[in-house]
Protein backbone atom coordinates (compact mmCIF):
# COMPACT_ATOMS: atom_id res chain seq x y z
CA UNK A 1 -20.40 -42.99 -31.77
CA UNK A 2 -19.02 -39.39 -30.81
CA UNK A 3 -21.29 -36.72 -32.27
CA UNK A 4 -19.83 -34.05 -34.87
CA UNK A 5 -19.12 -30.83 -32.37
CA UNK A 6 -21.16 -27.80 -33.06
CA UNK A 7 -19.36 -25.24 -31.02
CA UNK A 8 -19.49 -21.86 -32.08
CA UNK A 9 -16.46 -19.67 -33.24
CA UNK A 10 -17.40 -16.86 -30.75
CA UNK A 11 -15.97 -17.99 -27.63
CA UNK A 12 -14.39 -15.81 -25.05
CA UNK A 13 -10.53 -15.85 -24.11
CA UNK A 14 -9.21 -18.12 -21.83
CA UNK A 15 -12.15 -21.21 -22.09
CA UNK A 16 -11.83 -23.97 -23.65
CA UNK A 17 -14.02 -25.42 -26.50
CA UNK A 18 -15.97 -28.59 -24.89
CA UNK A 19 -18.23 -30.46 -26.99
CA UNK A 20 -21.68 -30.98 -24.89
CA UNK A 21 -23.43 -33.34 -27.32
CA UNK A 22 -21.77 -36.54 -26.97
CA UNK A 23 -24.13 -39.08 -26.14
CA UNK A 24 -22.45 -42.72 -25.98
CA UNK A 25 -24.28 -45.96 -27.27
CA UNK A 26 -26.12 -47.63 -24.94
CA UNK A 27 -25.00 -51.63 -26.34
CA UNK A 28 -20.92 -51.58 -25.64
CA UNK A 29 -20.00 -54.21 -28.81
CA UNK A 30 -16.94 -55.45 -30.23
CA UNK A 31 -16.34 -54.86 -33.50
CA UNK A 32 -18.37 -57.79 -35.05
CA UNK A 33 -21.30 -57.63 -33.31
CA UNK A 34 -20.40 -59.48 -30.30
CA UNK A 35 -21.22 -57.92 -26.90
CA UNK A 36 -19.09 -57.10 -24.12
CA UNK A 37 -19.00 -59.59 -21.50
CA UNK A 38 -17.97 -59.45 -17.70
CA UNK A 39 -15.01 -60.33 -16.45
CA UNK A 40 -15.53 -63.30 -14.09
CA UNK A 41 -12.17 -64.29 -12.56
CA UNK A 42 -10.89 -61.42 -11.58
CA UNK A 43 -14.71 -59.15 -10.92
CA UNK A 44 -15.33 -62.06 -8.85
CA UNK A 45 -12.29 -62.10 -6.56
CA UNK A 46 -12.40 -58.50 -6.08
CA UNK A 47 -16.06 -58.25 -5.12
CA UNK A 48 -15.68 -60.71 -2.32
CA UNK A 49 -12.42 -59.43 -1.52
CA UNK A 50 -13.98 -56.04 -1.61
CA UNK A 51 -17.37 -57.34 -0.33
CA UNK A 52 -16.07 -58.04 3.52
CA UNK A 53 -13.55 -55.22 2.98
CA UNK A 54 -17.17 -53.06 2.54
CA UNK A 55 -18.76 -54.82 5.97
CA UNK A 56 -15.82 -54.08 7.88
CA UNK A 57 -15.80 -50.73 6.81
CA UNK A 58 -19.28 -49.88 7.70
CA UNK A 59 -19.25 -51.78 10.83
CA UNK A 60 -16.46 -49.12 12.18
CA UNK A 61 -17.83 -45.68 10.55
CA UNK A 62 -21.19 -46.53 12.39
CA UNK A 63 -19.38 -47.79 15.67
CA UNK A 64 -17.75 -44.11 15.49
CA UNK A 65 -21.14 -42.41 14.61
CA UNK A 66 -22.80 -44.16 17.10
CA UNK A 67 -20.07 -42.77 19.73
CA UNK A 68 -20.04 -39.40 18.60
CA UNK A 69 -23.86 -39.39 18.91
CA UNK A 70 -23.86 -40.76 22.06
CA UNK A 71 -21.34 -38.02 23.08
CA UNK A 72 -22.85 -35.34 21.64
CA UNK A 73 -26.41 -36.40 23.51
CA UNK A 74 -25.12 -36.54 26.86
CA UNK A 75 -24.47 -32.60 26.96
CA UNK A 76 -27.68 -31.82 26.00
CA UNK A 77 -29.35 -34.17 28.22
CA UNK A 78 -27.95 -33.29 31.04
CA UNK A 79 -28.88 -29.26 30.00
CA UNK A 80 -32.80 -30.44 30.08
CA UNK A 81 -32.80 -32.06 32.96
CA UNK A 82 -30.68 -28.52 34.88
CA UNK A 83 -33.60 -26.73 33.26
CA UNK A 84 -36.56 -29.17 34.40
CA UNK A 85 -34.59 -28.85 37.75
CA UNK A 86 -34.75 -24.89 37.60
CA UNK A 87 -38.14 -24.67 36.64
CA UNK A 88 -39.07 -26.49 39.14
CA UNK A 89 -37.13 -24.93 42.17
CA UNK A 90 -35.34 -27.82 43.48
């Protein structure tokens, strides 16, 4: 249940009023005191639709990371090893 607002009547021009002590309930019921269940059919479709959907997903944004790492190594590799080569005289 939503909290009465306590805002004060000396608020500057041009911002709204915003209420800061709502707080919701932490049991979600139905009026009659039964509780709010899950949705199977549908929650379940979607999460194993979504579930590979998620794999796939990862499995190509770490592919790419794992390129652009790889790329971004190979400069600075190959800088060491002109140094070690420099230092060394040969």
């Amino acid at each position: 249940m939503k909290s009465t607002p306590q805002v004060s009547q000396n608020r500057q021009a041009g911002f709204p009023l915003i209420d800061y002590n709502y707080q919701p309930t932490p049991d979600a019921k139905i009026s009659g005191g039964r509780s709010i269940s899950k949705p199977t059919g549908f929650h379940k479709l979607s999460s194993e639709f979504f579930g590979a959907e998620a794999y796939r997903d990862y499995v190509t944004n770490f592919s790419v990371f794992t390129v652009l790492g790889l790329i971004t190594a190979w400069p600075i590799m190959s800088m060491i090893i002109a140094v070690t080569r420099l230092l060394r005289n040969y």
